[in-house]
PDB file of N, CA and C in Angstrom:
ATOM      1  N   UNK A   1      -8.602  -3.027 -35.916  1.00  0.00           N
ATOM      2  CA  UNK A   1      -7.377  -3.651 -35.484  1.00  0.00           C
ATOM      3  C   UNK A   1      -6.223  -3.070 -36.296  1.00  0.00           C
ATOM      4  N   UNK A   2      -5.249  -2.957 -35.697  1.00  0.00           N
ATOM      5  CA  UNK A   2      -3.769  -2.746 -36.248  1.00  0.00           C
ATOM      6  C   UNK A   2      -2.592  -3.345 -36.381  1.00  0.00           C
ATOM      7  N   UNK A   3      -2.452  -3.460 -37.339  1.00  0.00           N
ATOM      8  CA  UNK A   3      -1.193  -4.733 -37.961  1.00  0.00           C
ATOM      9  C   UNK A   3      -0.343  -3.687 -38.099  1.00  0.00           C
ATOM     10  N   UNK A   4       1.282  -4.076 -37.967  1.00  0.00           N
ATOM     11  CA  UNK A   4       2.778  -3.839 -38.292  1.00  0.00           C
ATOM     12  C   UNK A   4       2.849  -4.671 -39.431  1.00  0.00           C
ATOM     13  N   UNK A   5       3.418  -4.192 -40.609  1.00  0.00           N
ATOM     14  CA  UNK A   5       3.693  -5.457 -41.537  1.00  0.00           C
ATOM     15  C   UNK A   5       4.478  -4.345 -42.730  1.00  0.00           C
ATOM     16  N   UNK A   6       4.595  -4.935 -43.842  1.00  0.00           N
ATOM     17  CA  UNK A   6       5.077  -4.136 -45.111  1.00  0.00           C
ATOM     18  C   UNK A   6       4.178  -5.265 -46.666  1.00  0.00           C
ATOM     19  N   UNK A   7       4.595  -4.212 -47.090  1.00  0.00           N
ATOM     20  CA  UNK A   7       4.175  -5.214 -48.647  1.00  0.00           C
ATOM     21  C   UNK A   7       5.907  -5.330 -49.194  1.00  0.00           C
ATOM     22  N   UNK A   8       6.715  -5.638 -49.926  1.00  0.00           N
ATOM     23  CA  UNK A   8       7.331  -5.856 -50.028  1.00  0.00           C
ATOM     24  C   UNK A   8       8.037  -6.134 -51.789  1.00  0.00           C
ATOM     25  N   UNK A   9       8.530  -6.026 -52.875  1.00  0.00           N
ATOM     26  CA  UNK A   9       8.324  -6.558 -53.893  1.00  0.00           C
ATOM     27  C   UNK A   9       9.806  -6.802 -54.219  1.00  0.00           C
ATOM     28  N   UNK A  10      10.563  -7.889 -54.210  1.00  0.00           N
ATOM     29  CA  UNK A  10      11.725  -8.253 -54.206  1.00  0.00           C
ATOM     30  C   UNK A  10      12.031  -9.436 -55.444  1.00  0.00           C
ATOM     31  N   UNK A  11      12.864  -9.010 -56.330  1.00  0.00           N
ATOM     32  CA  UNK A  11      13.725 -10.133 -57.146  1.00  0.00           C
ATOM     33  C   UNK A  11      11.786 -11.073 -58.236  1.00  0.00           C
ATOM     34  N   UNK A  12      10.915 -10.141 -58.468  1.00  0.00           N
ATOM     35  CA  UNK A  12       9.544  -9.820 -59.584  1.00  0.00           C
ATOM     36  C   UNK A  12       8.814 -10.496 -58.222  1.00  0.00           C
ATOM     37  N   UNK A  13       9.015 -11.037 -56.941  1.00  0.00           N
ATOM     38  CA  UNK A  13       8.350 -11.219 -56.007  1.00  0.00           C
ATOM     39  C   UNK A  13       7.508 -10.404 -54.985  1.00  0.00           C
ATOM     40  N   UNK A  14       6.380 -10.271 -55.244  1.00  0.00           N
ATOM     41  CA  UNK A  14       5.286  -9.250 -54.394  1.00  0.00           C
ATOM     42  C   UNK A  14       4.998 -10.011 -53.004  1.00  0.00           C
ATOM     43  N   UNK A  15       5.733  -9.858 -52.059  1.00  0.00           N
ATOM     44  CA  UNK A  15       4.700 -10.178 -50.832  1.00  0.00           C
ATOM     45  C   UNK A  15       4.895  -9.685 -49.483  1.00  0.00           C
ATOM     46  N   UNK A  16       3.918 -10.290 -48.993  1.00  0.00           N
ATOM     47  CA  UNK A  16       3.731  -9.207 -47.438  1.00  0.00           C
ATOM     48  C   UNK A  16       4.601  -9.861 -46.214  1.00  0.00           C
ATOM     49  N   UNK A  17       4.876  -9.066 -45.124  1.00  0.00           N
ATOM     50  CA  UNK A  17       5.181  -9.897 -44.142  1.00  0.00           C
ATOM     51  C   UNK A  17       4.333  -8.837 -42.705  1.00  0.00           C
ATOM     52  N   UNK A  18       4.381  -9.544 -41.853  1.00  0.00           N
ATOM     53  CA  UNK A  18       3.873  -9.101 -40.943  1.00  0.00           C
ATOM     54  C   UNK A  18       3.967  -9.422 -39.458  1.00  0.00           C
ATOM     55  N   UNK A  19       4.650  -8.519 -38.478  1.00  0.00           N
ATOM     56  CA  UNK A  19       5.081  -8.775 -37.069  1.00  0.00           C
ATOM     57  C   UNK A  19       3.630  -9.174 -36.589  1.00  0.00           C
ATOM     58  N   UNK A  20       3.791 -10.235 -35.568  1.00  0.00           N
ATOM     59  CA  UNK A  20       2.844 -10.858 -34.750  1.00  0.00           C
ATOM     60  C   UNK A  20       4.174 -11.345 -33.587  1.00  0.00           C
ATOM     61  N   UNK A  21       3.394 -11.803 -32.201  1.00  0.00           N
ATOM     62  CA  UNK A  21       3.786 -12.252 -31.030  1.00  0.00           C
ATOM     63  C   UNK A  21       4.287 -13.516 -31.170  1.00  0.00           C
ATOM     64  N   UNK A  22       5.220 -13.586 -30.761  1.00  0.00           N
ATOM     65  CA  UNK A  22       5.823 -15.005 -30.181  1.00  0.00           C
ATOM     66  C   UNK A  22       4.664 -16.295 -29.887  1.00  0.00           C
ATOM     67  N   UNK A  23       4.188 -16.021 -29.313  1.00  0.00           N
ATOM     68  CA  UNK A  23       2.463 -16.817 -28.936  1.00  0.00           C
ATOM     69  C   UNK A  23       2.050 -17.396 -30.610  1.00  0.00           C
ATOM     70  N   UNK A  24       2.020 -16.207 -31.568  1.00  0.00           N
ATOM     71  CA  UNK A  24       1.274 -16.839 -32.298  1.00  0.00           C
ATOM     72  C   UNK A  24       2.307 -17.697 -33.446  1.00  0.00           C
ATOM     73  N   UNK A  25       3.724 -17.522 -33.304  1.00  0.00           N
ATOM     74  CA  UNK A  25       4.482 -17.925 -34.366  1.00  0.00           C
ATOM     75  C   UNK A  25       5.237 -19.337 -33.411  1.00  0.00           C
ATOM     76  N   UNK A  26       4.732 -20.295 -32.368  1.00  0.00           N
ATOM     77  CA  UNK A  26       4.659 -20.775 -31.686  1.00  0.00           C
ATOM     78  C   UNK A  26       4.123 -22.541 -31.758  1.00  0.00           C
ATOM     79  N   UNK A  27       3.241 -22.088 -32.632  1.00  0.00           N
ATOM     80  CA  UNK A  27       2.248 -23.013 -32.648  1.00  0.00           C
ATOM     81  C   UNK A  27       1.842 -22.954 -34.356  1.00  0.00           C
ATOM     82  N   UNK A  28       2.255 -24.064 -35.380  1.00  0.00           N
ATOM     83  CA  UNK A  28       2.056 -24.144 -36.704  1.00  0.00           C
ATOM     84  C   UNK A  28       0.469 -23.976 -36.977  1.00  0.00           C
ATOM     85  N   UNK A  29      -0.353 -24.662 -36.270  1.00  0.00           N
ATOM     86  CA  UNK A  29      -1.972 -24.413 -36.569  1.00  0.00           C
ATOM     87  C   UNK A  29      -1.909 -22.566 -36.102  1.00  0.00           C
ATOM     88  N   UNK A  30      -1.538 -22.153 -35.457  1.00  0.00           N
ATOM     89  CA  UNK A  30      -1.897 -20.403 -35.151  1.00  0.00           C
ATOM     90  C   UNK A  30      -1.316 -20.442 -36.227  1.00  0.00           C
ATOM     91  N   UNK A  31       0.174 -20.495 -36.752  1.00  0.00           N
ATOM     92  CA  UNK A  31       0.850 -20.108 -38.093  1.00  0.00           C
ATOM     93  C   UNK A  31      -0.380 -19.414 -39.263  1.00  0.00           C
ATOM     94  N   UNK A  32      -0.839 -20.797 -39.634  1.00  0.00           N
ATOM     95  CA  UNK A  32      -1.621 -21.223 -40.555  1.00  0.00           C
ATOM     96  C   UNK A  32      -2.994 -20.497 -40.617  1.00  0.00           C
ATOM     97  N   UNK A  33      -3.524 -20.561 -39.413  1.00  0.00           N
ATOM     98  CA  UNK A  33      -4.895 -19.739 -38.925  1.00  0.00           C
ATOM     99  C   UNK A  33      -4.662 -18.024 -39.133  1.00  0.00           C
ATOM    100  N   UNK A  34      -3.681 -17.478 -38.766  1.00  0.00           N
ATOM    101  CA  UNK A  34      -3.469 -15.877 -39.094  1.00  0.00           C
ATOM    102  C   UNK A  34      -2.636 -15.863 -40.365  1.00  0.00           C
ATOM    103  N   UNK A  35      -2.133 -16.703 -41.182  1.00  0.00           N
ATOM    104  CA  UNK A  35      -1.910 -16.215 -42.617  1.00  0.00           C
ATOM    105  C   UNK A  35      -3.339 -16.109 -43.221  1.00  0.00           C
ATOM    106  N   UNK A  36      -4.293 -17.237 -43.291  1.00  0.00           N
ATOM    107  CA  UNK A  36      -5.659 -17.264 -43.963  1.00  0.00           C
ATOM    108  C   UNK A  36      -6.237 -16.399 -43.302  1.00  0.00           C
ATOM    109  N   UNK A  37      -6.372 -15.436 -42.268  1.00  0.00           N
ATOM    110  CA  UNK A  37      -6.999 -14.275 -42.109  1.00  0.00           C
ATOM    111  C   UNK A  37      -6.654 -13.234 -42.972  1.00  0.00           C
ATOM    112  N   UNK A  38      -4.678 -13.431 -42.709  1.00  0.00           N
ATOM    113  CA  UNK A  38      -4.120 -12.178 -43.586  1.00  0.00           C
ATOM    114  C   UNK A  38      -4.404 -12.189 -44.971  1.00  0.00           C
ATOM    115  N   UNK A  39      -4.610 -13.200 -45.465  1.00  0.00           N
ATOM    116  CA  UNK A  39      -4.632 -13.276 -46.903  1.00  0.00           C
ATOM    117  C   UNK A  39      -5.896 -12.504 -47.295  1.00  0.00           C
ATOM    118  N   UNK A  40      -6.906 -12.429 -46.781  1.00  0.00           N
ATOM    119  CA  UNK A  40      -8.300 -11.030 -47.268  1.00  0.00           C
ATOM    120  C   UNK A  40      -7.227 -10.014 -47.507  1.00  0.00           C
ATOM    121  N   UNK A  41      -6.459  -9.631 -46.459  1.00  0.00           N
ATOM    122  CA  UNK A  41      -5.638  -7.705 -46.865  1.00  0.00           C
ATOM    123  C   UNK A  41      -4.977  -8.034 -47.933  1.00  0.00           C
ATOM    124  N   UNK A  42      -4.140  -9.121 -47.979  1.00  0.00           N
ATOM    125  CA  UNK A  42      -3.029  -9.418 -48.668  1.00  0.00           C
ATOM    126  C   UNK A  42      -2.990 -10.469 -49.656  1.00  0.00           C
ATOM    127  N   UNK A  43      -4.116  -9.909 -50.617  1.00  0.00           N
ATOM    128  CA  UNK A  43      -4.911 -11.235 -51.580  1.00  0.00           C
ATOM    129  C   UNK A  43      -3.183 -11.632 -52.851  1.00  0.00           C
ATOM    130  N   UNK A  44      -3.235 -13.093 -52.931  1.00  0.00           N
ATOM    131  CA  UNK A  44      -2.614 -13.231 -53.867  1.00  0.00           C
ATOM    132  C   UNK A  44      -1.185 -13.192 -53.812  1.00  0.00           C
ATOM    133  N   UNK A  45      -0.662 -13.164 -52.265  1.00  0.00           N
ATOM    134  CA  UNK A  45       1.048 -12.658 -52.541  1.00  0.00           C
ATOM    135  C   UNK A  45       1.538 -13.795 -50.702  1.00  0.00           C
ATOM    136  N   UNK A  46       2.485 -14.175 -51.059  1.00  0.00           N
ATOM    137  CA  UNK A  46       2.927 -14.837 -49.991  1.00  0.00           C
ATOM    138  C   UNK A  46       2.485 -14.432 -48.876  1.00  0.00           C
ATOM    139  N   UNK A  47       2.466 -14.640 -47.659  1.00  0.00           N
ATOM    140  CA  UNK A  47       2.276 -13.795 -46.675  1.00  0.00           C
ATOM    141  C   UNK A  47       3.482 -14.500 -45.457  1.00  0.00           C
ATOM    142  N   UNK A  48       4.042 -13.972 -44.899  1.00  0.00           N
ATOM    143  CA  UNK A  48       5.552 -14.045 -43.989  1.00  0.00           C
ATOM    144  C   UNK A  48       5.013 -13.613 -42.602  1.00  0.00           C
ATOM    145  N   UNK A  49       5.551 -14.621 -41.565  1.00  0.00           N
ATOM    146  CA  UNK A  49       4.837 -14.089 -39.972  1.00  0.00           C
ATOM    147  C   UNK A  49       6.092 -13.983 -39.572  1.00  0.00           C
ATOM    148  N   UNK A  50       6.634 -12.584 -38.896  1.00  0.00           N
ATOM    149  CA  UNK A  50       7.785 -12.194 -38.253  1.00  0.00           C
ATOM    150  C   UNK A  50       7.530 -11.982 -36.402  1.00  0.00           C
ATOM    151  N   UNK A  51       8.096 -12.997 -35.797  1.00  0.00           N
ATOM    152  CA  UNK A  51       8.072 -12.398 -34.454  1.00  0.00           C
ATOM    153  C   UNK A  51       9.564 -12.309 -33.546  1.00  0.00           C
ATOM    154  N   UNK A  52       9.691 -11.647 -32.782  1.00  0.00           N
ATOM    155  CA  UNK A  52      11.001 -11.785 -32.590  1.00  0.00           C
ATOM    156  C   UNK A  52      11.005 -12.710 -30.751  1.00  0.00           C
ATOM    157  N   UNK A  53      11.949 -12.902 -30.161  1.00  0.00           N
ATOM    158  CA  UNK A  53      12.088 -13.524 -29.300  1.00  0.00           C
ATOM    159  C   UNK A  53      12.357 -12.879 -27.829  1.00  0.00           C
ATOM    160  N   UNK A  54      12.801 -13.136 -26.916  1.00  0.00           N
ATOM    161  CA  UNK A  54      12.960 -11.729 -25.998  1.00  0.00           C
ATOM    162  C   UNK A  54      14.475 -11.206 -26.086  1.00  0.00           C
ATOM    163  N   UNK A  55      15.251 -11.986 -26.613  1.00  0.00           N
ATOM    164  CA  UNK A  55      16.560 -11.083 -27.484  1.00  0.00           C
ATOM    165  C   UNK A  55      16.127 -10.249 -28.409  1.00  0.00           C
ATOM    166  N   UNK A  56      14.982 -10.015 -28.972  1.00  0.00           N
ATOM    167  CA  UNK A  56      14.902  -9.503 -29.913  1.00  0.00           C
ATOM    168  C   UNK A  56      15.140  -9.804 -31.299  1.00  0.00           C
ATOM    169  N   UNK A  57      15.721 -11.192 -31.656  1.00  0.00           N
ATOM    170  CA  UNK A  57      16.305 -11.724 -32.693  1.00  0.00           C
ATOM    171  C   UNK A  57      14.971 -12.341 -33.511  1.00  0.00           C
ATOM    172  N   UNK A  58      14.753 -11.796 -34.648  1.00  0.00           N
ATOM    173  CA  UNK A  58      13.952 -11.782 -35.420  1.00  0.00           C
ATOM    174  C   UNK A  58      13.598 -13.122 -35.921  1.00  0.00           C
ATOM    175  N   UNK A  59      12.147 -14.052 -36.212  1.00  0.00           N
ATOM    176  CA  UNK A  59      12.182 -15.467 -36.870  1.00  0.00           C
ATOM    177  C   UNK A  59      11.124 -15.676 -37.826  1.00  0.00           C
ATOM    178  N   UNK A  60      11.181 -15.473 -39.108  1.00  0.00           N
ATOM    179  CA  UNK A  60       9.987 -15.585 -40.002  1.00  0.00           C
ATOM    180  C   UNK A  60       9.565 -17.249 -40.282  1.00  0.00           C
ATOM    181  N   UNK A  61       8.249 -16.767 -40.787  1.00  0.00           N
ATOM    182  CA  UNK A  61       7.908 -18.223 -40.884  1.00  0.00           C
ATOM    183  C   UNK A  61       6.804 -18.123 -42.387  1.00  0.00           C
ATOM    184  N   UNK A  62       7.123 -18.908 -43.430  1.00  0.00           N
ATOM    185  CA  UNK A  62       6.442 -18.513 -44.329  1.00  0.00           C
ATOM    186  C   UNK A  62       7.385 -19.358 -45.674  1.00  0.00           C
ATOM    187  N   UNK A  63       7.375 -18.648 -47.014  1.00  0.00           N
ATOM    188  CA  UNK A  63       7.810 -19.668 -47.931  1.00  0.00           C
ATOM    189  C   UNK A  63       9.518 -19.396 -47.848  1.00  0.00           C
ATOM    190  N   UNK A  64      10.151 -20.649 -48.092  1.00  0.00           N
ATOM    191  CA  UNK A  64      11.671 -20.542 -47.663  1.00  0.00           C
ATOM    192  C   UNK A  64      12.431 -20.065 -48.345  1.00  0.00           C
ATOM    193  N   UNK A  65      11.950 -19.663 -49.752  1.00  0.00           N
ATOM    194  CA  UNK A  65      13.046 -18.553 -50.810  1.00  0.00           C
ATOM    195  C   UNK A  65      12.750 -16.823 -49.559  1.00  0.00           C
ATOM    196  N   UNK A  66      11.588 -16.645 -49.530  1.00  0.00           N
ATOM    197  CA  UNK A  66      11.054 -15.673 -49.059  1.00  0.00           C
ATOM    198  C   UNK A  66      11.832 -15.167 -47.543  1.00  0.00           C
ATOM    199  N   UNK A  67      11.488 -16.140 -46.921  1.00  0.00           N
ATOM    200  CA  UNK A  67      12.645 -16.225 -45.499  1.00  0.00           C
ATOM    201  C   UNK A  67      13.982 -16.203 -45.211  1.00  0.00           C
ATOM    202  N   UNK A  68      14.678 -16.982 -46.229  1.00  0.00           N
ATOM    203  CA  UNK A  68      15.868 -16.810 -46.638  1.00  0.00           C
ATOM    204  C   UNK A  68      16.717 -15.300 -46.775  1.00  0.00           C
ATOM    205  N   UNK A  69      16.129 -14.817 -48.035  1.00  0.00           N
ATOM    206  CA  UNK A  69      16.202 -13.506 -48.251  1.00  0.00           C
ATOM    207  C   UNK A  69      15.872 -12.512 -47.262  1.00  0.00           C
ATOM    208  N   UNK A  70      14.959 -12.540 -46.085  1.00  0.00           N
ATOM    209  CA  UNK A  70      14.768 -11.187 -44.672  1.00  0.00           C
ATOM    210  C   UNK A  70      15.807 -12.337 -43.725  1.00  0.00           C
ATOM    211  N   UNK A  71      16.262 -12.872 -43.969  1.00  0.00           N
ATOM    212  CA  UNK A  71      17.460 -12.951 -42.629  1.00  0.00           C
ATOM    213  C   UNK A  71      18.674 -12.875 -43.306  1.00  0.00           C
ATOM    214  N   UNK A  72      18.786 -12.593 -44.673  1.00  0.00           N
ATOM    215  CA  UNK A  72      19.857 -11.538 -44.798  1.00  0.00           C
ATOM    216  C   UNK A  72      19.526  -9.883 -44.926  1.00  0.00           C
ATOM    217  N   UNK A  73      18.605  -9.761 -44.044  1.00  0.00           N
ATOM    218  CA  UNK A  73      18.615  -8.248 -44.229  1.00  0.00           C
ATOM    219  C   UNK A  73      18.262  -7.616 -42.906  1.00  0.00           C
ATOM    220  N   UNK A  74      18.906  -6.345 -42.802  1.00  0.00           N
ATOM    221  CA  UNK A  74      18.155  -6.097 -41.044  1.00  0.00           C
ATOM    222  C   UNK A  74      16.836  -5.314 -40.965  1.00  0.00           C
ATOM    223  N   UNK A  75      16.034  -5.550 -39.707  1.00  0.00           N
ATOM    224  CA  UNK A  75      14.709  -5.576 -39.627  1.00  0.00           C
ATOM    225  C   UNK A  75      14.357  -4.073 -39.825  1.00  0.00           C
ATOM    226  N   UNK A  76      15.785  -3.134 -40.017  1.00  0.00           N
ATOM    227  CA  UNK A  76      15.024  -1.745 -40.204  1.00  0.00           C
ATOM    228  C   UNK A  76      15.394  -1.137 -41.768  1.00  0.00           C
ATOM    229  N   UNK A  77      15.484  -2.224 -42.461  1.00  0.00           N
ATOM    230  CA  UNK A  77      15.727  -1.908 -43.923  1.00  0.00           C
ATOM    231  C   UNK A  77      14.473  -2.575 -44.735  1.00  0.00           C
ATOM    232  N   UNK A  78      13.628  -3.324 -43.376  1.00  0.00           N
ATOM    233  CA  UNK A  78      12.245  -3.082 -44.331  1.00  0.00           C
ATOM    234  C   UNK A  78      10.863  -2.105 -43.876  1.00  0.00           C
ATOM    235  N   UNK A  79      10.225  -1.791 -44.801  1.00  0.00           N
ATOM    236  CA  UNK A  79       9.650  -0.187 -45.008  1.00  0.00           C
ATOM    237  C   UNK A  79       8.272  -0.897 -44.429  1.00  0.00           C
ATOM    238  N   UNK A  80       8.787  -0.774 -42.785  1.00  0.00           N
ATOM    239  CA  UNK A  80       7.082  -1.064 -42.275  1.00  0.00           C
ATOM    240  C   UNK A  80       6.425   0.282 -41.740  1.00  0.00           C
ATOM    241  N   UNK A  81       4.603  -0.466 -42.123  1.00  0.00           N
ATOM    242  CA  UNK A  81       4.236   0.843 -42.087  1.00  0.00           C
ATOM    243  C   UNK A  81       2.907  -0.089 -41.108  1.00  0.00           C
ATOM    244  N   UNK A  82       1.714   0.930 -40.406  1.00  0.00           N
ATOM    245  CA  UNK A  82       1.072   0.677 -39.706  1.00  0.00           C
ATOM    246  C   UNK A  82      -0.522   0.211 -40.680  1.00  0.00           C
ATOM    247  N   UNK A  83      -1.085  -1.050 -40.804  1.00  0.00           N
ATOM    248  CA  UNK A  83      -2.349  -0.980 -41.369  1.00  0.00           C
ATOM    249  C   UNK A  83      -3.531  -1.165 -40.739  1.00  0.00           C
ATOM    250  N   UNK A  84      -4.140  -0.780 -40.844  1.00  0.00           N
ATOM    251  CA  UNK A  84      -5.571  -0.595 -40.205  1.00  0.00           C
ATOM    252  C   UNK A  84      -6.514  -1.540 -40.838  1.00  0.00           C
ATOM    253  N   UNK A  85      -6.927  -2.641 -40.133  1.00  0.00           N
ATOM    254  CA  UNK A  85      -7.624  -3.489 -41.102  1.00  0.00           C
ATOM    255  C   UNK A  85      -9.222  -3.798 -40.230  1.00  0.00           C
ATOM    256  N   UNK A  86     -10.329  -3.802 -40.694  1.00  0.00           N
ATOM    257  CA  UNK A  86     -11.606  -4.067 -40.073  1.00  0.00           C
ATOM    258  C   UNK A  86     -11.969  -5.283 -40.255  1.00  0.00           C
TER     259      UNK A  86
END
């Protein structure tokens, strides 16, 4: 499988975020259910679910210092890269 996401390390803060579908950022139990998957790749560091809407307008969901900080920033000033996870 292939995830969109970044690792991220901001203000001594290490953590990940990661684009998923509207579908899954929708529903707080999905929320919850694909961070505790993500957390095996992404042991130990927040983990942030980014999906955008059909404007395209970006909506994270995750800890609120963390969220705060990517909606002051635009979505191509963070360094996503493609991961391959089994």
């Amino acid at each position: 499988m292939k995830i969109h996401g970044a690792v991220i390390i901001e203000q001594g803060v290490t953590f990940a975020i990661v684009a998923v579908k509207q579908s899954v950022t929708n529903y707080t139990s999905r929320i919850i259910h694909t961070r505790q998957q993500l957390q095996y790749f992404f042991p130990n560091m927040p983990i942030i679910l980014m999906s955008q809407d059909r404007n395209g307008t970006p909506h994270f969901y995750g800890r609120k210092d963390i969220v705060e900080f990517l909606k002051s920033i635009r979505l191509d000033q963070i360094p996503w890269k493609e991961y391959h996870i089994y």
